[in-house]
Protein backbone atom coordinates (compact mmCIF):
# COMPACT_ATOMS: atom_id res chain seq x y z
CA UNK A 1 139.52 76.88 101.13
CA UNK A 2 142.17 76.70 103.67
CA UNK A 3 142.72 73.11 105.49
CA UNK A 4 142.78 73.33 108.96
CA UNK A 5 143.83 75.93 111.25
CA UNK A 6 145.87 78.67 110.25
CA UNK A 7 145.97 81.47 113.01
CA UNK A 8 149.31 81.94 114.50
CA UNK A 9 147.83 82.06 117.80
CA UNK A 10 148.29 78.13 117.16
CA UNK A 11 149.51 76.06 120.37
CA UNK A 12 145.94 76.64 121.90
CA UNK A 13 145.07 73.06 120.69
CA UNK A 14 144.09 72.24 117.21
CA UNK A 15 140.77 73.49 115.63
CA UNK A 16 139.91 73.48 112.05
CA UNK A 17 138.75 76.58 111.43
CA UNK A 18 140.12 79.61 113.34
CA UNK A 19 137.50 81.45 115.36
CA UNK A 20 138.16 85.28 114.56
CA UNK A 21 138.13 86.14 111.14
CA UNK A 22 140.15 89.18 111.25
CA UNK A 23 143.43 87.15 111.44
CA UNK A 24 142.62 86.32 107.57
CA UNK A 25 140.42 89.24 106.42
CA UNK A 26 141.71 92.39 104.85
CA UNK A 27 140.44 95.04 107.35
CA UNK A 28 137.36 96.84 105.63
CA UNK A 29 138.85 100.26 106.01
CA UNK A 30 142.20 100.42 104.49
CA UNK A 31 144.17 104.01 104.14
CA UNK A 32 144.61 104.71 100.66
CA UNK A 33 147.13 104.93 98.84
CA UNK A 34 148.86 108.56 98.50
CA UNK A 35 149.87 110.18 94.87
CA UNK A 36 153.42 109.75 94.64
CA UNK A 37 155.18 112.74 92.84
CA UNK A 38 157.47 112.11 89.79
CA UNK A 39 159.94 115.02 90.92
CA UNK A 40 163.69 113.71 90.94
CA UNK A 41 165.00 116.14 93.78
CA UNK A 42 168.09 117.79 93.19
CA UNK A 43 169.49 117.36 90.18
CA UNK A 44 172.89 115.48 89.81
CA UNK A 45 172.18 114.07 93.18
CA UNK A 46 172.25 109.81 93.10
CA UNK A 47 170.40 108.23 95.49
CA UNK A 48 172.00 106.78 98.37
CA UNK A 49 171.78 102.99 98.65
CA UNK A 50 173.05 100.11 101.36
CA UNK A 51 174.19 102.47 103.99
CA UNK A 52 173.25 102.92 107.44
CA UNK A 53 173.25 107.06 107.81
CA UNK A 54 173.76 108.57 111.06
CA UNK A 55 171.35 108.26 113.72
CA UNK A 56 169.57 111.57 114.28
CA UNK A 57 172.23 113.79 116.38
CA UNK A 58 174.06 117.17 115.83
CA UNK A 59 176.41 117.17 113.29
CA UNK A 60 174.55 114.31 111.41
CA UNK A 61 176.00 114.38 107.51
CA UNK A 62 173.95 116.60 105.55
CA UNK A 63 172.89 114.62 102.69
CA UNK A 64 170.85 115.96 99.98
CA UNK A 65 167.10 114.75 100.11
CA UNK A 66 166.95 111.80 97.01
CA UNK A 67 165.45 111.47 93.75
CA UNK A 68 161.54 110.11 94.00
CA UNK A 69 160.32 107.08 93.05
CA UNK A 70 158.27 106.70 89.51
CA UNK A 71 154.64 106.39 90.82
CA UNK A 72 153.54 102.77 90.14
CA UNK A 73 150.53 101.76 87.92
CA UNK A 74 147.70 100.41 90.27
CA UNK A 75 147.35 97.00 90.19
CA UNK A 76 144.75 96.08 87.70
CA UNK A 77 146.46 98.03 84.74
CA UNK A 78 149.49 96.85 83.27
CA UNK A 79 152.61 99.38 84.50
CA UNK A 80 153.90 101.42 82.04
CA UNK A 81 157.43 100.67 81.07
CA UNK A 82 159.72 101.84 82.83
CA UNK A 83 163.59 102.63 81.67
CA UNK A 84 166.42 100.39 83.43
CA UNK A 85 167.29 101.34 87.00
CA UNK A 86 170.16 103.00 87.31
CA UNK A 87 170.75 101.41 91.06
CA UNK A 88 174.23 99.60 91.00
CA UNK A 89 174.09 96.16 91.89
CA UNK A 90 173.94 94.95 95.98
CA UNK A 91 177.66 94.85 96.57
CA UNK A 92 178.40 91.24 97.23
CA UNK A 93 180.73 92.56 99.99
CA UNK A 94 178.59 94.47 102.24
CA UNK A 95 179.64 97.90 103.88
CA UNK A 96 180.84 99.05 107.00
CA UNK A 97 177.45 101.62 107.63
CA UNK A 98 176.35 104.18 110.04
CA UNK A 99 172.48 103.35 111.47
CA UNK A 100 169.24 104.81 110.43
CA UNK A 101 168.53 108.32 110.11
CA UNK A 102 166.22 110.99 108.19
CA UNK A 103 167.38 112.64 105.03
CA UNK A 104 169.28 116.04 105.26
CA UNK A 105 165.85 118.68 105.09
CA UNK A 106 165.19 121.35 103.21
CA UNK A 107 164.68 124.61 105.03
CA UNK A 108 166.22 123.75 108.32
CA UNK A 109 164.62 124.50 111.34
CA UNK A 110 166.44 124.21 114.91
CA UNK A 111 166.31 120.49 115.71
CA UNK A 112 163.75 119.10 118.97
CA UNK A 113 165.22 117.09 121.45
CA UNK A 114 162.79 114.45 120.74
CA UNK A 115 164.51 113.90 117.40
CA UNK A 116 167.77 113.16 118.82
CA UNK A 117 166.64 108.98 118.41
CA UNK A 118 164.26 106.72 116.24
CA UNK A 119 161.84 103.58 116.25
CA UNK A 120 159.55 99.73 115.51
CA UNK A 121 155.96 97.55 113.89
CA UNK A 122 154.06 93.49 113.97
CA UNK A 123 150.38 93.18 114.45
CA UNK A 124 148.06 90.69 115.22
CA UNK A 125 148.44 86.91 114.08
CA UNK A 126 148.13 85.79 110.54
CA UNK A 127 149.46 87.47 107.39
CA UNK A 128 146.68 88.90 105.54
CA UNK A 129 146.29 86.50 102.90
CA UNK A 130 145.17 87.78 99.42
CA UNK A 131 144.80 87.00 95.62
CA UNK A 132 147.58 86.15 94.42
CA UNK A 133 149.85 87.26 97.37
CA UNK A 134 152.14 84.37 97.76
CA UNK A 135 151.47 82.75 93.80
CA UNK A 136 148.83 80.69 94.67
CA UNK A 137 145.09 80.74 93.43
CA UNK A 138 142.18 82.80 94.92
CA UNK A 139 142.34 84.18 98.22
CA UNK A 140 143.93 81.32 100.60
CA UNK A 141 146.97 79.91 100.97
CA UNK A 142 147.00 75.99 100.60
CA UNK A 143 148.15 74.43 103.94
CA UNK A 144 147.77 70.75 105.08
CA UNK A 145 146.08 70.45 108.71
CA UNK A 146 148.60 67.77 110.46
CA UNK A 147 147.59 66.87 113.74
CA UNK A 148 149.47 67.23 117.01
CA UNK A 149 149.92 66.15 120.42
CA UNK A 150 149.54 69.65 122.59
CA UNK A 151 149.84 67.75 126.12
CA UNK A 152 153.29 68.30 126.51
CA UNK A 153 153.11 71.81 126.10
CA UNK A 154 154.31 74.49 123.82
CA UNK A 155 157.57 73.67 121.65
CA UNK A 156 161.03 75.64 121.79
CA UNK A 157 160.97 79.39 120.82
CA UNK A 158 163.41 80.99 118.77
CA UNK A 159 163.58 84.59 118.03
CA UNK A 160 165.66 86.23 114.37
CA UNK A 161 167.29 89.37 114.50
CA UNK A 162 167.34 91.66 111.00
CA UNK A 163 166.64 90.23 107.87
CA UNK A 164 167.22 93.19 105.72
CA UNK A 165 166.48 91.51 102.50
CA UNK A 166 169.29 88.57 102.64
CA UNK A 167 166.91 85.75 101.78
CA UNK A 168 169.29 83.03 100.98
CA UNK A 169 170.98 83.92 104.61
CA UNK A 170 167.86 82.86 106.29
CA UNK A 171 167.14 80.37 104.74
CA UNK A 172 169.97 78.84 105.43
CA UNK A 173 170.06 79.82 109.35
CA UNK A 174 166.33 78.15 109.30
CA UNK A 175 167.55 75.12 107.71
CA UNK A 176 170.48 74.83 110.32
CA UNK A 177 167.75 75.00 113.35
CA UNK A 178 165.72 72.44 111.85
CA UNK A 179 162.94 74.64 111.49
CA UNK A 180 162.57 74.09 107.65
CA UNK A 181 163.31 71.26 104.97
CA UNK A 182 165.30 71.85 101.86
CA UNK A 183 162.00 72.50 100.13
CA UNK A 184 162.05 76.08 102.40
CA UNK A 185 158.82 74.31 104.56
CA UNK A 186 157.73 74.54 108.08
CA UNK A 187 159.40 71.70 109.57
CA UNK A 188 159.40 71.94 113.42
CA UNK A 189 156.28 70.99 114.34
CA UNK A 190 154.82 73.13 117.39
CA UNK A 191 158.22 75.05 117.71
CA UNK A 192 157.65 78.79 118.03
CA UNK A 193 159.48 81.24 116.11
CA UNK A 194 159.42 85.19 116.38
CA UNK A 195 161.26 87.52 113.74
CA UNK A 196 162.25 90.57 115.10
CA UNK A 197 161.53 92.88 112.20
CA UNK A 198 163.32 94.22 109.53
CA UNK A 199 162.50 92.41 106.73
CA UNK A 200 164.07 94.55 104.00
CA UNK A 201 166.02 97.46 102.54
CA UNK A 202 170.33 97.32 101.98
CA UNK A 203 170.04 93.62 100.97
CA UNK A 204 168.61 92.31 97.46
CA UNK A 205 165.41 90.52 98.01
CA UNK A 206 163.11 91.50 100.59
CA UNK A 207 159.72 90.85 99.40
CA UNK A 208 160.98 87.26 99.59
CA UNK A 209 162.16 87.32 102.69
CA UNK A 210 158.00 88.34 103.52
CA UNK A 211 156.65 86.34 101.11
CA UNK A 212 158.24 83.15 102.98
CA UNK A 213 157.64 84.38 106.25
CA UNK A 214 154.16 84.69 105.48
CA UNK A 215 153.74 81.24 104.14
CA UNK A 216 155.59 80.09 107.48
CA UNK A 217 153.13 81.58 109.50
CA UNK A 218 150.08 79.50 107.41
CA UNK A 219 152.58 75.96 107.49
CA UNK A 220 153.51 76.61 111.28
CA UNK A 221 150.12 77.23 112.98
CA UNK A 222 148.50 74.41 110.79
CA UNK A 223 151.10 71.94 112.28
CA UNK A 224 150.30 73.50 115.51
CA UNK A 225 153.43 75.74 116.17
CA UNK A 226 153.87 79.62 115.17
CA UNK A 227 155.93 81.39 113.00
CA UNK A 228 155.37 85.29 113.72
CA UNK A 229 156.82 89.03 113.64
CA UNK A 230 157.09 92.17 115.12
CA UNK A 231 157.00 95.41 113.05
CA UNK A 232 160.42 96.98 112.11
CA UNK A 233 161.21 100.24 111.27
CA UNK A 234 162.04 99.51 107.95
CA UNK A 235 158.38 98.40 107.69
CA UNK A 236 157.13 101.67 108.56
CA UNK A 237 159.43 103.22 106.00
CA UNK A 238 158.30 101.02 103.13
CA UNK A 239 154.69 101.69 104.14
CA UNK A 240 155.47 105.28 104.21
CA UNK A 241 157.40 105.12 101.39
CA UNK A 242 154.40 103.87 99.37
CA UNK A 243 151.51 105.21 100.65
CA UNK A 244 153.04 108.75 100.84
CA UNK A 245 155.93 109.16 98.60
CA UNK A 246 157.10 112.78 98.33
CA UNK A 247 154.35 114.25 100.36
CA UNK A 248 156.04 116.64 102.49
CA UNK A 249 155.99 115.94 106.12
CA UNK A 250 157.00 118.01 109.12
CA UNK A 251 160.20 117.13 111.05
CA UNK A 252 161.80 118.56 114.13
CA UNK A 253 164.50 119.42 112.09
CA UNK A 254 162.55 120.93 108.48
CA UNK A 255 160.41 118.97 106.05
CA UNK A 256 161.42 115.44 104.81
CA UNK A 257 159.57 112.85 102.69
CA UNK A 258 159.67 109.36 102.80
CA UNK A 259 160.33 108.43 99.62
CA UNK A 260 163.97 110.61 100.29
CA UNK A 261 164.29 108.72 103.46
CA UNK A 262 163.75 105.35 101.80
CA UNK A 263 165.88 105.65 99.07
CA UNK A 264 168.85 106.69 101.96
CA UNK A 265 168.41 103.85 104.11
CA UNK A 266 169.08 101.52 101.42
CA UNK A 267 165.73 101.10 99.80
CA UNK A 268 166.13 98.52 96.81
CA UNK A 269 163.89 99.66 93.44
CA UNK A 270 163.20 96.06 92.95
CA UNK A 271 160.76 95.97 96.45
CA UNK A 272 159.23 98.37 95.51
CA UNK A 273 158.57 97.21 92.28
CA UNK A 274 157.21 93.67 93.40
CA UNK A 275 155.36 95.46 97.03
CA UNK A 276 151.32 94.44 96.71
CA UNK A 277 148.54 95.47 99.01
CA UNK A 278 148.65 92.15 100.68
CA UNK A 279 152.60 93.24 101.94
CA UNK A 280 151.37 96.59 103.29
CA UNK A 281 148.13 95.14 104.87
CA UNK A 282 150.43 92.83 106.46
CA UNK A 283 153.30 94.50 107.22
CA UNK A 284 150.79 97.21 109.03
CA UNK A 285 149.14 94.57 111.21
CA UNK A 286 152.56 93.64 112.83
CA UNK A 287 152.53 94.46 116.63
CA UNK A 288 155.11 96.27 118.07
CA UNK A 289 156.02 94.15 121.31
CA UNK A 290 155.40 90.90 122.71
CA UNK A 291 155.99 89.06 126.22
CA UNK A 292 157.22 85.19 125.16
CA UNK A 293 158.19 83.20 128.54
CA UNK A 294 160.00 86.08 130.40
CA UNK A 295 161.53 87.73 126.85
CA UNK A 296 160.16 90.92 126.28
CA UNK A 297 160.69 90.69 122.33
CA UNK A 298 161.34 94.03 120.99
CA UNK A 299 162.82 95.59 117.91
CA UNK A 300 164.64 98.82 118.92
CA UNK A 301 166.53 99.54 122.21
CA UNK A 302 164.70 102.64 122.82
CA UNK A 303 161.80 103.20 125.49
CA UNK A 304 159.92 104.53 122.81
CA UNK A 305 157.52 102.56 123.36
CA UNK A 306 156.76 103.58 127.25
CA UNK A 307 155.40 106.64 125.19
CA UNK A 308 152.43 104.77 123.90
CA UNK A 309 150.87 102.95 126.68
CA UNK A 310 151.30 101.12 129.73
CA UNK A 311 151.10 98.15 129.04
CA UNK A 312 151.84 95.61 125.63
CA UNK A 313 148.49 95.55 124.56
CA UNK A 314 148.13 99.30 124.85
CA UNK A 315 151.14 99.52 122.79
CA UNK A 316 150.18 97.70 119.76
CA UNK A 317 146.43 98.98 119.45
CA UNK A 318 147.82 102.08 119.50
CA UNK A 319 150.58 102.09 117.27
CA UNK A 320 148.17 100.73 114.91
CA UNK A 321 145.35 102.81 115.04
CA UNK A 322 147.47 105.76 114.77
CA UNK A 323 148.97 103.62 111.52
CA UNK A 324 145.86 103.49 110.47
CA UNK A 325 144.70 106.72 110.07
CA UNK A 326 146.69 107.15 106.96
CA UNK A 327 148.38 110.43 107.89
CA UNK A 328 151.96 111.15 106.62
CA UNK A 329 153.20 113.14 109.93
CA UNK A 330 152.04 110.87 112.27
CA UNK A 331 153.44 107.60 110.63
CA UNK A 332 156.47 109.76 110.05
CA UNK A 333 156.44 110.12 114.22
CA UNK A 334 156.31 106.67 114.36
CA UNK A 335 159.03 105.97 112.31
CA UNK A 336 161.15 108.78 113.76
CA UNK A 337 160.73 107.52 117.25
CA UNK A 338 161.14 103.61 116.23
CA UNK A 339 164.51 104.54 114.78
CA UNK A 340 166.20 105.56 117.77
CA UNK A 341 168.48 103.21 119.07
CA UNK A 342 171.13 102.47 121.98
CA UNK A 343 169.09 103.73 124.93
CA UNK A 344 170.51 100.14 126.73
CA UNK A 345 174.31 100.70 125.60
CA UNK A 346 175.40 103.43 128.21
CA UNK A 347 177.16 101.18 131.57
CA UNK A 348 175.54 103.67 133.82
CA UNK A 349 172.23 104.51 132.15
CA UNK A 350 171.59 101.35 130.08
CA UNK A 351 170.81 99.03 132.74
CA UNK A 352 167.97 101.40 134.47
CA UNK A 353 166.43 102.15 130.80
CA UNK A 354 166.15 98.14 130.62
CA UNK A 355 164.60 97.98 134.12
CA UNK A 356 161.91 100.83 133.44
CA UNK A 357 160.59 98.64 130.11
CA UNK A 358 160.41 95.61 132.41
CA UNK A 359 158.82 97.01 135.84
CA UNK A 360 156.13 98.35 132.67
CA UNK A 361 155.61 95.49 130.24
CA UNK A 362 157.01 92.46 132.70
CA UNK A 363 159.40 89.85 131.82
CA UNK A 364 163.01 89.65 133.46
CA UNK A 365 164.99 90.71 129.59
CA UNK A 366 164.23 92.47 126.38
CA UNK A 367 165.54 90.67 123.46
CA UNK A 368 165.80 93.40 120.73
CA UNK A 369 167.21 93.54 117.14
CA UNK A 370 167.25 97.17 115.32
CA UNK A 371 171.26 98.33 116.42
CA UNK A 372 173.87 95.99 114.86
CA UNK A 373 176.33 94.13 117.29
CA UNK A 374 179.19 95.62 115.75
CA UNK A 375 178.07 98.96 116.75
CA UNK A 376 176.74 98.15 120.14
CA UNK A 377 180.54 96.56 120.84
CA UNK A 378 182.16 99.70 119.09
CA UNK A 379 183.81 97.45 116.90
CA UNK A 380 182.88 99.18 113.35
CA UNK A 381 184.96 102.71 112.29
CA UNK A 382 188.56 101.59 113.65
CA UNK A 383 191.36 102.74 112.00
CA UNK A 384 193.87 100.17 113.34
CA UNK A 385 193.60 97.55 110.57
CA UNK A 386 192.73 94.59 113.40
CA UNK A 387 190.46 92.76 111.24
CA UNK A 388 189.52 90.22 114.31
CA UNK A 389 187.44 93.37 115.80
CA UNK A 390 185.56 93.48 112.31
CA UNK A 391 181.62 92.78 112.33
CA UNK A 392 182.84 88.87 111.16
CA UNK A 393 183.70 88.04 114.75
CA UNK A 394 180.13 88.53 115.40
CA UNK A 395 178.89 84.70 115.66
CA UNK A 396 175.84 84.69 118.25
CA UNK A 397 173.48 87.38 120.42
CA UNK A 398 174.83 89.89 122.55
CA UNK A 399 174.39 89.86 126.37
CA UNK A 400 174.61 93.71 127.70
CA UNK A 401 173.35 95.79 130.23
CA UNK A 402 174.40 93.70 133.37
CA UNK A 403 172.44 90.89 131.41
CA UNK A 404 169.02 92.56 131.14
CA UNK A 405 168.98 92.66 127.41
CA UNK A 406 169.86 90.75 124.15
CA UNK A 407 171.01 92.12 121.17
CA UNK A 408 169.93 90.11 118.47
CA UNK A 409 171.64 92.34 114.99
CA UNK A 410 174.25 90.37 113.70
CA UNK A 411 175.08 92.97 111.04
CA UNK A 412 174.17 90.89 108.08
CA UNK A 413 174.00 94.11 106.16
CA UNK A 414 177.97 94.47 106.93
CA UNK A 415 179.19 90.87 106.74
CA UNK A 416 178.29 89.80 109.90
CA UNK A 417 175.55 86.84 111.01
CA UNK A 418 172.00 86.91 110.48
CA UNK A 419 171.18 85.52 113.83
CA UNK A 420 168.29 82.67 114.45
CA UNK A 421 168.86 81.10 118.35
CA UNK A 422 166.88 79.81 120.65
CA UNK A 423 165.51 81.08 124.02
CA UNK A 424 166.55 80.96 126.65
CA UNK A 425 170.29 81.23 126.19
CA UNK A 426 172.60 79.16 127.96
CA UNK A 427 174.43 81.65 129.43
């Protein structure tokens, strides 16, 4: 039984039980869960792990497609042992990488000129709660109703770029913002917090990093804040990745699988190994955009998006019903066009791209994540040896496109900052 409110549309006042249902339910109709085949690709091949590939452009490097994934036992039979990864350890010095992109295909095919980009997920309030999603009993999560005072308004908002799996990096960041205690709890009261997406692949424990924010989200909107997130498209990889596996799906530029393209954009064995339905429910009920005081909170700088509706609300229902439908080309689309990137970075095209997402969705900047800050500054690849130009110098967002939008990647995959500020900047 779940003690006072716990929808993360909290700051509308306290209540003690939430008034729509689906913010806790499992949806009736979930896609199922695809076969995943036990084929190891091209022999001699190891998969490729912590790096961020090319973005989809000529010349990309033409990597082999990866070795699949052991199909996992369903959930109410014990797995069957499986023999030791051969994954090296995360590196405790991250790389310098190259963004997102799709493995190299087989039978190539000229390329589209849609496919020269890539991509983003959140979706409506709560995490999906279920048994034994976040180690607690039955189908709840235990959450103590504390009242508040909502007549002076809504509290602060803060907004956290990529996660990528670096747990103990955000949990420290959260700590330093006073948003939780040492005991990793909701401690800001009615403060509002957005993650950007992202939540893992390249670093070592992602299904932590979800796992506490979804217990945030339960602790936040019970003491009548929110703690919520948009969809990443590392989320739609990992969904593909384990609803579809090696299913073959079309691509502008031959036939790819998602399992291949997981595995290349650092997919980590152990997420996969500890992923439950309650992740996927909620990592599929993620939105994909939001409008917070003037922000428009994205993940990717693309204008993507403008391709699936006119307004916010007509972007999220329907980048989740075509989610939803459980077909491997379309959430391959999805993921394709989420992963493009950089459509803000050009001095003479950047600003207007910014602009035609704003006239559309309103507010007066996008705050993104997706593109590290390294890259957007062209400060990764030198060959000069000045270390001060190195993805460490990164220490807060970055303010581009004649101050229309907010890049919020630190490049904690490369030894840069996982970022958590607050909004709006001082600047």
């Amino acid at each position: 039984m779940v003690e006072g409110s716990m929808t993360q549309g909290a700051g509308q006042g306290p209540a003690m039980r939430t008034d729509t249902l689906r913010d806790f339910r499992v949806p009736v109709t979930e896609p199922a869960l695809y076969a995943v085949s036990t084929s190891t690709g091209l022999p001699g091949e190891p998969p490729v792990y912590g790096e961020y590939p090319a973005y989809y452009e000529d010349g990309a490097p033409n990597v082999p497609p990866q070795p699949g994934y052991p199909p996992q036992a369903p959930a109410h039979q014990p797995a069957a042992p499986q023999p030791p990864a051969q994954q090296p350890p995360y590196p405790d010095t991250r790389l310098h990488v190259h963004p997102d992109a799709e493995p190299a295909q087989a039978e190539p095919q000229g390329p589209d000129e849609d496919d020269l980009e890539g991509y983003t997920p959140t979706y409506r309030d709560l995490p999906v709660i279920g048994r034994g999603a976040l180690g607690g009993p039955g189908d709840t999560v235990q959450v103590q109703y504390v009242p508040q005072d909502h007549t002076a308004g809504p509290g602060p908002l803060y907004v956290v770029g990529d996660v990528h799996g670096y747990l103990d990096e955000l949990v420290t960041e959260l700590h330093a913002q006073g948003l939780i205690d040492a005991e990793r709890r909701w401690s800001a009261g009615n403060a509002r917090l957005w993650f950007l997406g992202d939540f893992t692949d390249r670093g070592p424990d992602g299904i932590g990093v979800i796992d506490l924010v979804m217990r945030l989200s339960a602790e936040a909107a019970a003491a009548g804040g929110y703690c919520k997130a948009l969809m990443g498209n590392h989320e739609l990889l990992l969904i593909g990745a384990k609803r579809f596996g090696d299913t073959p799906v079309v691509s502008g530029a031959g036939t790819a699988t998602f399992q291949a393209a997981w595995l290349l954009n650092g997919g980590q064995r152990t997420d996969m190994e500890r992923l439950q339905d309650v992740h996927l429910q909620w990592m599929s009920r993620l939105d994909a955009a939001v409008l917070e005081e003037g922000h428009l909170l994205l993940h990717s700088d693309t204008t993507a998006y403008l391709d699936y509706g006119d307004s916010i609300e007509d972007v999220n229902d329907t980048i989740h019903e075509l989610l939803n439908r459980g077909d491997a080309d379309i959430t391959w689309d999805l993921f394709r066009k989420f992963t493009k990137r950089f459509a803000f970075r050009d001095e003479g095209t950047g600003p207007a791209a910014v602009r035609e997402l704003l006239d559309t969705y309103g507010g007066s900047r996008v705050v993104h994540g997706h593109s590290p800050i390294p890259y957007l500054l062209g400060e990764v690849g030198t060959e000069d040896g000045d270390e001060s130009r190195g993805p460490e110098a990164v220490d807060g967002p970055h303010v581009y496109a004649e101050g229309l939008a907010i890049a919020m990647d630190g490049g904690v995959t490369m030894a840069g900052k996982l970022l958590v500020v607050q909004l709006p900047l001082s600047d």
